[in-house]
PDB file of N, CA and C in Angstrom:
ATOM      1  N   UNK A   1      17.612 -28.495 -10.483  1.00  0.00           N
ATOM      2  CA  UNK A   1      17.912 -29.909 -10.568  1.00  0.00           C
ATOM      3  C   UNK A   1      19.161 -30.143 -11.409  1.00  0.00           C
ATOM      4  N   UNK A   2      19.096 -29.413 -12.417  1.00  0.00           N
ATOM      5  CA  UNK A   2      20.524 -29.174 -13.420  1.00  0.00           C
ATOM      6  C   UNK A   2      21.527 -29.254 -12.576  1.00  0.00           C
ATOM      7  N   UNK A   3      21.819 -28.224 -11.761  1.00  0.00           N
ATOM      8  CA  UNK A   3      22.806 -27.857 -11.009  1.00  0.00           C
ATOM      9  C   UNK A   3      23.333 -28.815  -9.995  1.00  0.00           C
ATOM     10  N   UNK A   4      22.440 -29.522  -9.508  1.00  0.00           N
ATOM     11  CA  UNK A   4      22.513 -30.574  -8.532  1.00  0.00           C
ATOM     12  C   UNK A   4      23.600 -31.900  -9.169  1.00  0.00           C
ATOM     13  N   UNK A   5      23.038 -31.875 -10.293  1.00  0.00           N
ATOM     14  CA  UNK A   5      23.167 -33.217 -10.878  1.00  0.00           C
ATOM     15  C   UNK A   5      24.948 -32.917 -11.617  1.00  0.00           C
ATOM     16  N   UNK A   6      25.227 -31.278 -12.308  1.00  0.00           N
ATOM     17  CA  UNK A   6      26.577 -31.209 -12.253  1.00  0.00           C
ATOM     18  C   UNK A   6      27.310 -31.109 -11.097  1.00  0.00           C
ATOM     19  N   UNK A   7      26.969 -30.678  -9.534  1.00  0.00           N
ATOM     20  CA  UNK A   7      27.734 -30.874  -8.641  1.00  0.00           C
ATOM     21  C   UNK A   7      27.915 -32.157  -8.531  1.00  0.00           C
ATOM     22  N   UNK A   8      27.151 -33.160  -8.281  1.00  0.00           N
ATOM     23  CA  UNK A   8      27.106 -34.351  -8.114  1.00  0.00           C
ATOM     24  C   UNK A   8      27.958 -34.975  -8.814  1.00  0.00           C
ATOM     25  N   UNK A   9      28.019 -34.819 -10.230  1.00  0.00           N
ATOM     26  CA  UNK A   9      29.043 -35.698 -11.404  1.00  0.00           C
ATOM     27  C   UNK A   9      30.605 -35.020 -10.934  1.00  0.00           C
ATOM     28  N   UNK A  10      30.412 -33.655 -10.913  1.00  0.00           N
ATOM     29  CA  UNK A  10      32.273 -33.103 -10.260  1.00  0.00           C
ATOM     30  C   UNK A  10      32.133 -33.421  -9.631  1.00  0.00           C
ATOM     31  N   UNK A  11      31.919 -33.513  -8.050  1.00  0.00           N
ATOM     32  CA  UNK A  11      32.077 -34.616  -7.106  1.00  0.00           C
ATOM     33  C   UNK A  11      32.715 -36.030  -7.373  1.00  0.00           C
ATOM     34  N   UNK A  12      31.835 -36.779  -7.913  1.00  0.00           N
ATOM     35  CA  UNK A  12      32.034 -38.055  -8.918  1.00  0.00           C
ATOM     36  C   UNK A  12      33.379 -38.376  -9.144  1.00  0.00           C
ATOM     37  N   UNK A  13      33.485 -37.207 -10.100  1.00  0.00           N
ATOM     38  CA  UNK A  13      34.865 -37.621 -10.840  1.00  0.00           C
ATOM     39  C   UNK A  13      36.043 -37.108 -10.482  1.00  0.00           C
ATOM     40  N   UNK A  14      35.780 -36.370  -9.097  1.00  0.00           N
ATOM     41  CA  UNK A  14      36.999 -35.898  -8.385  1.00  0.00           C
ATOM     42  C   UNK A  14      37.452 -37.054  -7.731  1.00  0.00           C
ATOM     43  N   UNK A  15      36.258 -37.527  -7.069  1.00  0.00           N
ATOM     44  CA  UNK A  15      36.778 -38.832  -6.196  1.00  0.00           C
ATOM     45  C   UNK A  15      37.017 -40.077  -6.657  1.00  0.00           C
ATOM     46  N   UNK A  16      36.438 -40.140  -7.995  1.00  0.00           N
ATOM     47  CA  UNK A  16      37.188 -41.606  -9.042  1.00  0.00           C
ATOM     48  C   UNK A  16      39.095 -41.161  -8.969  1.00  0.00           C
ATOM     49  N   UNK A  17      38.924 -39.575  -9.476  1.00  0.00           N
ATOM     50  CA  UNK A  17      40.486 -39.456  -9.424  1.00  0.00           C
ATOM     51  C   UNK A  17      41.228 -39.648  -8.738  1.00  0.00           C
ATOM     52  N   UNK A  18      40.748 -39.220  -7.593  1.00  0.00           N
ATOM     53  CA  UNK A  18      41.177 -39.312  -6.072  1.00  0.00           C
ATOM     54  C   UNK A  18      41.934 -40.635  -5.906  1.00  0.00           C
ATOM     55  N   UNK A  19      40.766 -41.695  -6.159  1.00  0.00           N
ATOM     56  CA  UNK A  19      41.089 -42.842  -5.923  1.00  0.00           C
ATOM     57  C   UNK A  19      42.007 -42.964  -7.071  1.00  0.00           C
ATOM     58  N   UNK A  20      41.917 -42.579  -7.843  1.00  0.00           N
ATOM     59  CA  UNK A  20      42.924 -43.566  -9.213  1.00  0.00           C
ATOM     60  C   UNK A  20      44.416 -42.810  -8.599  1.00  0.00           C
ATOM     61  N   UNK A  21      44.470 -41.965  -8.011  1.00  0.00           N
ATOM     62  CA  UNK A  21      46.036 -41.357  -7.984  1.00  0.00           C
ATOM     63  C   UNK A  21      46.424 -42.021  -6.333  1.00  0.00           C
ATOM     64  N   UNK A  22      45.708 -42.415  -5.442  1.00  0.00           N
ATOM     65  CA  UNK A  22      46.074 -43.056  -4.288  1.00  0.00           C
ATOM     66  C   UNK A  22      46.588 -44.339  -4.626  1.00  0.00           C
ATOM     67  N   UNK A  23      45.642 -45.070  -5.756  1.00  0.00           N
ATOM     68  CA  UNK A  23      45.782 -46.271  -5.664  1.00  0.00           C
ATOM     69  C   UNK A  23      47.539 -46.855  -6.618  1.00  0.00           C
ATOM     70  N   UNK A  24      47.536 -45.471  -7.368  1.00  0.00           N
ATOM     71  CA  UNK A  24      48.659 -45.859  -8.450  1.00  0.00           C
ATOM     72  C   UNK A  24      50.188 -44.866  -7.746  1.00  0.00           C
ATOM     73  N   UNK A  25      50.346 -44.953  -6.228  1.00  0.00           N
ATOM     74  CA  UNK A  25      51.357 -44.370  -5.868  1.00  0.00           C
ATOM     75  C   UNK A  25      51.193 -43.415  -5.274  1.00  0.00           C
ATOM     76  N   UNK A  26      49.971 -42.542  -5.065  1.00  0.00           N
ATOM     77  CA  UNK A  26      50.144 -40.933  -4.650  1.00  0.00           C
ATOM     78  C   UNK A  26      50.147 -40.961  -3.307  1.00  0.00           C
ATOM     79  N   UNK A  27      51.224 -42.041  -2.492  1.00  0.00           N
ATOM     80  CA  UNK A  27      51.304 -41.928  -1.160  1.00  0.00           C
ATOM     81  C   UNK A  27      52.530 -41.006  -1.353  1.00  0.00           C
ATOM     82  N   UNK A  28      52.277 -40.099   0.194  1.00  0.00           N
ATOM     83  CA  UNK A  28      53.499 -39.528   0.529  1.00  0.00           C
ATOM     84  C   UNK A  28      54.822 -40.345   0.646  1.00  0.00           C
ATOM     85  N   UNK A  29      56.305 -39.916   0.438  1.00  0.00           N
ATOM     86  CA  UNK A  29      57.505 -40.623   0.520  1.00  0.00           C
ATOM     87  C   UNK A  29      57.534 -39.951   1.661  1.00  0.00           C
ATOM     88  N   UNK A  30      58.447 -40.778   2.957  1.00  0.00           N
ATOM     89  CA  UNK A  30      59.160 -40.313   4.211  1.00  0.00           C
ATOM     90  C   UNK A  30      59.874 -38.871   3.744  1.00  0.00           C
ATOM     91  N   UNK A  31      59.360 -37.830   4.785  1.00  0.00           N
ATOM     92  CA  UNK A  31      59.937 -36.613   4.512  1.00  0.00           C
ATOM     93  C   UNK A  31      62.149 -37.056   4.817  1.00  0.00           C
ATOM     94  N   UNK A  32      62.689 -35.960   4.405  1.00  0.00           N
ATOM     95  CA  UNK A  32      63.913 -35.894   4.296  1.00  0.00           C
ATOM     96  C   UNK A  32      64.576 -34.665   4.843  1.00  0.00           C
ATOM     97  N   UNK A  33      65.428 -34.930   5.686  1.00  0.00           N
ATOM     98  CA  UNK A  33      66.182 -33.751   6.255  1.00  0.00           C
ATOM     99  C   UNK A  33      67.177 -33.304   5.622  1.00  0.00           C
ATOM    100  N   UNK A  34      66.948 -32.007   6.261  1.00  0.00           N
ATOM    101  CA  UNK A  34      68.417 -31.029   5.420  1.00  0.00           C
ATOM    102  C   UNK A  34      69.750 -31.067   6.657  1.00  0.00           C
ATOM    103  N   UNK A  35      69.156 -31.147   7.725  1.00  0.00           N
ATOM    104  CA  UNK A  35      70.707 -31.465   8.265  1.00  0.00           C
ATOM    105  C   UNK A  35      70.495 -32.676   8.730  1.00  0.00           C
ATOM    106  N   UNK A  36      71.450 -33.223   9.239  1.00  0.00           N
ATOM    107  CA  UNK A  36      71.205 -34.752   9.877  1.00  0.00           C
ATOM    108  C   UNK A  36      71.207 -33.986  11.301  1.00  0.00           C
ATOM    109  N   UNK A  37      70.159 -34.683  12.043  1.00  0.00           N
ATOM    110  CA  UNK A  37      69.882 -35.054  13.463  1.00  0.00           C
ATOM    111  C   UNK A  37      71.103 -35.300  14.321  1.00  0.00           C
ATOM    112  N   UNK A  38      71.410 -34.584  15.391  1.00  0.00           N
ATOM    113  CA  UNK A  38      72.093 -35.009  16.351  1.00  0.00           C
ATOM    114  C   UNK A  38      71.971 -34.357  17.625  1.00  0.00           C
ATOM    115  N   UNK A  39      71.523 -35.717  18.379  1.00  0.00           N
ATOM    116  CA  UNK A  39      71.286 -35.000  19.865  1.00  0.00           C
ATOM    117  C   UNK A  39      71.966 -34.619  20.446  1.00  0.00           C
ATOM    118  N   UNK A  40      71.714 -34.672  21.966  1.00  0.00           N
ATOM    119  CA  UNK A  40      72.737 -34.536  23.137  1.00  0.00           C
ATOM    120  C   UNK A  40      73.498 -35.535  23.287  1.00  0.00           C
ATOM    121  N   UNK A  41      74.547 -35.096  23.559  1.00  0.00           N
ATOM    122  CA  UNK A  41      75.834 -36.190  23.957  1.00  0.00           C
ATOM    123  C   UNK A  41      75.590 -36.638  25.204  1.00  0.00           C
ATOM    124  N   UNK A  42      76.046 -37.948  25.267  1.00  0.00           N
ATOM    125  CA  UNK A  42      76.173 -38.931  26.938  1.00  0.00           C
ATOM    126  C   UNK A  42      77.196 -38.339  27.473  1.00  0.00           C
ATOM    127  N   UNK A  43      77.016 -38.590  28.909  1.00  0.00           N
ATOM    128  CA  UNK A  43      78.058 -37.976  29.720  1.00  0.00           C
ATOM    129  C   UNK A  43      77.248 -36.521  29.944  1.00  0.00           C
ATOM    130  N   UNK A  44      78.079 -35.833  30.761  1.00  0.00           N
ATOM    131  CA  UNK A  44      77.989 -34.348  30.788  1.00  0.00           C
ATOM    132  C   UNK A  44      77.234 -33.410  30.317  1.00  0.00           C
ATOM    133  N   UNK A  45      76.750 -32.391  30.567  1.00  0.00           N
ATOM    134  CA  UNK A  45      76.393 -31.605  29.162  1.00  0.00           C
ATOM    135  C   UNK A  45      77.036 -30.197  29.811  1.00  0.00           C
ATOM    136  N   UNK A  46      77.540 -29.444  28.882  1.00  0.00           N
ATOM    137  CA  UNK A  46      78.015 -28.484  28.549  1.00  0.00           C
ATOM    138  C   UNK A  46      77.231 -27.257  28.097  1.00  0.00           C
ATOM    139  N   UNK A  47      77.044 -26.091  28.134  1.00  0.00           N
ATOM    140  CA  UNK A  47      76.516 -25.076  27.433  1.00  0.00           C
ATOM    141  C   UNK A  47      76.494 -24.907  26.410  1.00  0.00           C
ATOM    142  N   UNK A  48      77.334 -25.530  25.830  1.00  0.00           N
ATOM    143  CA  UNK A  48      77.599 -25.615  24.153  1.00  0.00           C
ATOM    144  C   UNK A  48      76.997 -26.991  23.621  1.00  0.00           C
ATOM    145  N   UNK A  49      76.788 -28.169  24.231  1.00  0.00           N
ATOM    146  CA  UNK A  49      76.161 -29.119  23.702  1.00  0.00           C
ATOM    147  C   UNK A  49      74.877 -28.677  23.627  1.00  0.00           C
ATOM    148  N   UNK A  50      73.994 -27.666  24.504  1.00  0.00           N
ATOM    149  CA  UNK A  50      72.829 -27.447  24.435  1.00  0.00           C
ATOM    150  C   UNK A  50      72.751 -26.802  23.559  1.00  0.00           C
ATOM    151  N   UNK A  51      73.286 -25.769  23.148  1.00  0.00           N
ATOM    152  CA  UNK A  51      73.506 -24.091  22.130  1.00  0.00           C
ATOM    153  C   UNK A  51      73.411 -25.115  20.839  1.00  0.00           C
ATOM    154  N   UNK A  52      74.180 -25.859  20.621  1.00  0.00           N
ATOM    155  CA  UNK A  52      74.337 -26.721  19.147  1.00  0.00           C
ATOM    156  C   UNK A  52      73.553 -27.698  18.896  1.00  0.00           C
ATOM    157  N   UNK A  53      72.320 -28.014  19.889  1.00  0.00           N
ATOM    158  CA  UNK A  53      71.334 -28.856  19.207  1.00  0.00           C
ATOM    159  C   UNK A  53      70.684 -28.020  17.741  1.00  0.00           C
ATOM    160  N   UNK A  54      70.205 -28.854  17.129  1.00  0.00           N
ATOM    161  CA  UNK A  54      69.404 -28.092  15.998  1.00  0.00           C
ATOM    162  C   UNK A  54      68.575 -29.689  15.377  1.00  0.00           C
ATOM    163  N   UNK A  55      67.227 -29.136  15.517  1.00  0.00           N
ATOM    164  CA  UNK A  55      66.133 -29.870  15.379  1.00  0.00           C
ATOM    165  C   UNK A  55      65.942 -30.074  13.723  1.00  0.00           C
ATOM    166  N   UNK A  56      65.155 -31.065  12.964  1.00  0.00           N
ATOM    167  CA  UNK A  56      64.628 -30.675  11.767  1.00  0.00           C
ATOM    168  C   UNK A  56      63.258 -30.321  11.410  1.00  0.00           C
ATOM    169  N   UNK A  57      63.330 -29.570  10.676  1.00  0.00           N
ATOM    170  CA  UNK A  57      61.867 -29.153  10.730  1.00  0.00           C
ATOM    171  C   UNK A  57      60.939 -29.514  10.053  1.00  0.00           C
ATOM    172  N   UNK A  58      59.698 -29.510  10.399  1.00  0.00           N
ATOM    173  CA  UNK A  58      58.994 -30.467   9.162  1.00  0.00           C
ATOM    174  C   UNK A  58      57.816 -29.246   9.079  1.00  0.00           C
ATOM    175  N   UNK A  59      56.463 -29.959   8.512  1.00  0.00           N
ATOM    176  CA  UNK A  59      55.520 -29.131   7.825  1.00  0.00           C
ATOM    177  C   UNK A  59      54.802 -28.129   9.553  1.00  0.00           C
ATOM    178  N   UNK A  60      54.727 -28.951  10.487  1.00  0.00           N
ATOM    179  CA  UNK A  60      54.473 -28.143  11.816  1.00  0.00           C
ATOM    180  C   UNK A  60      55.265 -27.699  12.522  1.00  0.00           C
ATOM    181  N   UNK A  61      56.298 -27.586  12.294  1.00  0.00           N
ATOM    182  CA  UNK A  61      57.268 -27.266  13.765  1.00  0.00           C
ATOM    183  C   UNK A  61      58.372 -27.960  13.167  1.00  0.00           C
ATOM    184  N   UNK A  62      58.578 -28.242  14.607  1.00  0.00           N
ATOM    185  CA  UNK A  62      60.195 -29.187  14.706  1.00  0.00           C
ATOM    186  C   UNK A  62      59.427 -30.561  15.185  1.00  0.00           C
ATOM    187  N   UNK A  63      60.155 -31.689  14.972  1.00  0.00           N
ATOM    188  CA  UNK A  63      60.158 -32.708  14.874  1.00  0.00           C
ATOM    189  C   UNK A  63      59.831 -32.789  16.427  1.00  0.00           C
ATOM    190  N   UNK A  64      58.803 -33.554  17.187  1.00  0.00           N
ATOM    191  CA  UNK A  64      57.985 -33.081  18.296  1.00  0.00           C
ATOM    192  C   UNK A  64      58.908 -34.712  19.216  1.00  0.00           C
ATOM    193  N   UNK A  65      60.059 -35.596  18.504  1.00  0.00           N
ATOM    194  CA  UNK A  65      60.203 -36.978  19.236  1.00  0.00           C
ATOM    195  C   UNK A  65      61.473 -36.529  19.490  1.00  0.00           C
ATOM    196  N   UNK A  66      62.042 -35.532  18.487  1.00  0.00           N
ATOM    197  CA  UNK A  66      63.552 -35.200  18.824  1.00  0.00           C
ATOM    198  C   UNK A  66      63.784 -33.983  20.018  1.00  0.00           C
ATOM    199  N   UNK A  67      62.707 -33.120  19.940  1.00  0.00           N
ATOM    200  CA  UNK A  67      62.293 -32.036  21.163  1.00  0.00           C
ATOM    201  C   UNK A  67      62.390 -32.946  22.227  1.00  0.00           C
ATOM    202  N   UNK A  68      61.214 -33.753  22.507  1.00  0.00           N
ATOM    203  CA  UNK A  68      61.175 -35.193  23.408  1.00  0.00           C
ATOM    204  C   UNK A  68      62.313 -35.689  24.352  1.00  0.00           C
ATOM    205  N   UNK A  69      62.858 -35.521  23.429  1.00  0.00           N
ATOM    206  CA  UNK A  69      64.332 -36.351  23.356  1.00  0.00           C
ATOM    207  C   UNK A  69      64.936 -35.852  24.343  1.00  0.00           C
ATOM    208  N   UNK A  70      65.487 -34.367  23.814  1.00  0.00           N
ATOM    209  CA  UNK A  70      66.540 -33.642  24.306  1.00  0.00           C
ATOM    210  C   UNK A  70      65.462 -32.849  25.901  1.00  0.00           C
ATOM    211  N   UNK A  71      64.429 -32.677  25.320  1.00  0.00           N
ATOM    212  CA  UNK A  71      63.855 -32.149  27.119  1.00  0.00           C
ATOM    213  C   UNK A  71      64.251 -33.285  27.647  1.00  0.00           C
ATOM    214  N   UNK A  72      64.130 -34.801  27.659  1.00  0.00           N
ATOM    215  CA  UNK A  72      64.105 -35.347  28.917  1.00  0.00           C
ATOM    216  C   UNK A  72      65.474 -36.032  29.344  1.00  0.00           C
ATOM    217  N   UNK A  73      65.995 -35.265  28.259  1.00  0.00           N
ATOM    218  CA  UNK A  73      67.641 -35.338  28.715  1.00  0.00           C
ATOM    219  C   UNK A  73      68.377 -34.379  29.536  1.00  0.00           C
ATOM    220  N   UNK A  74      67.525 -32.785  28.891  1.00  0.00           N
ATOM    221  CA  UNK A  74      67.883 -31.654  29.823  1.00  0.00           C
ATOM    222  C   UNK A  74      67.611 -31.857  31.613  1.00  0.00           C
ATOM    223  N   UNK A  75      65.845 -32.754  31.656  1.00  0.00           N
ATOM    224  CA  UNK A  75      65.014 -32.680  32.929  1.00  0.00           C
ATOM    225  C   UNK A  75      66.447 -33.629  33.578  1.00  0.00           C
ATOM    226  N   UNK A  76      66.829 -34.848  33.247  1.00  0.00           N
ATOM    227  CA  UNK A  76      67.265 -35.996  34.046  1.00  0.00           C
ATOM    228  C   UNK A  76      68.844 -34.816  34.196  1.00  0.00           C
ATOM    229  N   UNK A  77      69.724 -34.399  33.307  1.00  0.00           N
ATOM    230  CA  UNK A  77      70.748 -33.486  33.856  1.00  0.00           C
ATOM    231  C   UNK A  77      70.835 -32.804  34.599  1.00  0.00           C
ATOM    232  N   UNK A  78      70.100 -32.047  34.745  1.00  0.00           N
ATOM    233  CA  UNK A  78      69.447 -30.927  35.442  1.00  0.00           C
ATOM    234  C   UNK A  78      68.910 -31.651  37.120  1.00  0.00           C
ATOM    235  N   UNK A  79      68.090 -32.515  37.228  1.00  0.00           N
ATOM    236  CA  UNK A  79      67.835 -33.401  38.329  1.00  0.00           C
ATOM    237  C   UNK A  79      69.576 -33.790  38.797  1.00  0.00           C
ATOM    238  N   UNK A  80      70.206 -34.389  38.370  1.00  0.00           N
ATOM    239  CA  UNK A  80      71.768 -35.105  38.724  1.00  0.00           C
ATOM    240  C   UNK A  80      72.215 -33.806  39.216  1.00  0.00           C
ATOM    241  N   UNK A  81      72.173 -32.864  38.642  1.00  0.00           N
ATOM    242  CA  UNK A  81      73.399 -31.678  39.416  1.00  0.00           C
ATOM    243  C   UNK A  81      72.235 -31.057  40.192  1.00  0.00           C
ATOM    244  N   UNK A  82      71.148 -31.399  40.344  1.00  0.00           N
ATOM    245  CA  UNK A  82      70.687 -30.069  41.499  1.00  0.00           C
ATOM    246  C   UNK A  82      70.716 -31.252  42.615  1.00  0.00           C
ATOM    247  N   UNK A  83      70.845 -32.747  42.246  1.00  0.00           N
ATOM    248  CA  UNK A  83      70.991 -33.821  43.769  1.00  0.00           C
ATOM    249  C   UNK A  83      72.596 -32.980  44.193  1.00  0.00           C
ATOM    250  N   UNK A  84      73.599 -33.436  42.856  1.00  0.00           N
ATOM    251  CA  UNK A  84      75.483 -33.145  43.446  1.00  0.00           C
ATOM    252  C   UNK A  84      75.635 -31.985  44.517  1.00  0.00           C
ATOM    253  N   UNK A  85      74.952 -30.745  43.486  1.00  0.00           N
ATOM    254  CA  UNK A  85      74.701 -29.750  44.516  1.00  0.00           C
ATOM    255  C   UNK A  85      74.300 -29.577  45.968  1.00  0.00           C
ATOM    256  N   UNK A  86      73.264 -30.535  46.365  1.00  0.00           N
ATOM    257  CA  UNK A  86      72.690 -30.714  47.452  1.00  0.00           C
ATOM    258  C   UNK A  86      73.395 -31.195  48.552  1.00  0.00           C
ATOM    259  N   UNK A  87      74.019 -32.444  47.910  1.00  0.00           N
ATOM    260  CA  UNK A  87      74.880 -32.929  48.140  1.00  0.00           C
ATOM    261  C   UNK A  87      76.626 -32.665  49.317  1.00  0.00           C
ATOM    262  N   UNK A  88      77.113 -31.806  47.785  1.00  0.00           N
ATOM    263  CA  UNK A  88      78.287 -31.022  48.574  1.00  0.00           C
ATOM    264  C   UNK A  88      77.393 -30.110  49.399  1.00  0.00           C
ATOM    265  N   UNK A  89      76.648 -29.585  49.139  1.00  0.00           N
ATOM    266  CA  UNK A  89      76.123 -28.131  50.333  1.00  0.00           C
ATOM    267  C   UNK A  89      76.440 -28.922  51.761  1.00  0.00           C
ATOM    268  N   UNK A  90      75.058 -29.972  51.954  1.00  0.00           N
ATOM    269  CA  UNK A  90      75.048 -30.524  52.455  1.00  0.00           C
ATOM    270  C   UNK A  90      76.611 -31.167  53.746  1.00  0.00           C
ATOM    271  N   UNK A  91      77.445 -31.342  53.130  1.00  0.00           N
ATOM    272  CA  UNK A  91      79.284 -32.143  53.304  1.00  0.00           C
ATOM    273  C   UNK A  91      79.240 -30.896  53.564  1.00  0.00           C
ATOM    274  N   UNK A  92      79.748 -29.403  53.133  1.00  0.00           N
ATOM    275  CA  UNK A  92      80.108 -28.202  53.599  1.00  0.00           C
ATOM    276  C   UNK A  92      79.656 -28.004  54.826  1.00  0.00           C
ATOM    277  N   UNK A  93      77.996 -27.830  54.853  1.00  0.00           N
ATOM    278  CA  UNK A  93      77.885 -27.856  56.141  1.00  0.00           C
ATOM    279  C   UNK A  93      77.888 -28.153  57.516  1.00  0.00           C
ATOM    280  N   UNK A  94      78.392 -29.402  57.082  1.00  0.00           N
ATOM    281  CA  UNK A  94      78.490 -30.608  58.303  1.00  0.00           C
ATOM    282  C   UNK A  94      79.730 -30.393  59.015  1.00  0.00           C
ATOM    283  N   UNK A  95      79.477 -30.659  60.273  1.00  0.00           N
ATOM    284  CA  UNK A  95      80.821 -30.194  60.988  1.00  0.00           C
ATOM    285  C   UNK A  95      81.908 -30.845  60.720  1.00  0.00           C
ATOM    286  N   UNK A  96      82.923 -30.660  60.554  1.00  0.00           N
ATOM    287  CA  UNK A  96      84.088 -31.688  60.577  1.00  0.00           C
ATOM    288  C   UNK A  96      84.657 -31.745  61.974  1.00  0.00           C
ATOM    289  N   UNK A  97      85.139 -33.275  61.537  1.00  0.00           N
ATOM    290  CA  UNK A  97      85.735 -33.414  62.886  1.00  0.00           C
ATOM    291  C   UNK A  97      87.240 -33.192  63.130  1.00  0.00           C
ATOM    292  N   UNK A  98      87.737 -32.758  64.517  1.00  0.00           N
ATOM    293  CA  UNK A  98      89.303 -32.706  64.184  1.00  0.00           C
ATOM    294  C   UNK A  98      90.438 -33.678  64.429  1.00  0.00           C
ATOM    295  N   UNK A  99      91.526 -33.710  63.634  1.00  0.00           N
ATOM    296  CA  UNK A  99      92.169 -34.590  63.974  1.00  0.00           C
ATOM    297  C   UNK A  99      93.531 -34.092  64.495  1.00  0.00           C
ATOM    298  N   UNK A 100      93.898 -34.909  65.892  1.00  0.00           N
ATOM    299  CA  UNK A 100      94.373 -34.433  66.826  1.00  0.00           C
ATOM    300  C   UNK A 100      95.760 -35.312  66.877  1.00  0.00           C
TER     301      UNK A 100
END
């Protein structure tokens, strides 16, 4: 019963603390990056705009909105040149006509 009754009081007074350090500030501050963020550029993309992304990292990974970001920038690029592609194939193959 001893034993019960000191778990019970540490318990107690962990969670009075608990509360006294939440209530007087012990929220987390917005984490802070070491490099600044910069995505993909508009327009074009290049092999080197992709090579030079660099994400920031936080306590899990990389930042999971800036990944986000740049996949659905890669998917929509990537979609535009495999239509262009289709495209010219497409004009190549078509007969031309001659002019006489």
């Amino acid at each position: 019963m001893t034993i019960f009754l000191l778990v019970l009081l540490v318990l107690l007074v962990g969670a009075v603390l608990a509360g006294i350090a939440g209530w007087f500030g012990g929220h987390m501050d917005e984490p802070t990056a070491t490099t600044p963020y910069i995505g993909l550029p508009e327009g074009r993309l290049a092999v080197e705009d992709v090579e030079s992304v660099r994400f920031d990292q936080t306590l899990r990974g990389y930042r999971m909105g800036q990944v986000d970001d740049v996949l659905d920038r890669l998917v929509a690029a990537l979609g535009e040149r495999d239509d262009e592609i289709a495209r010219l194939r497409a004009e190549a193959s078509a007969p031309r006509q001659r002019r006489d």
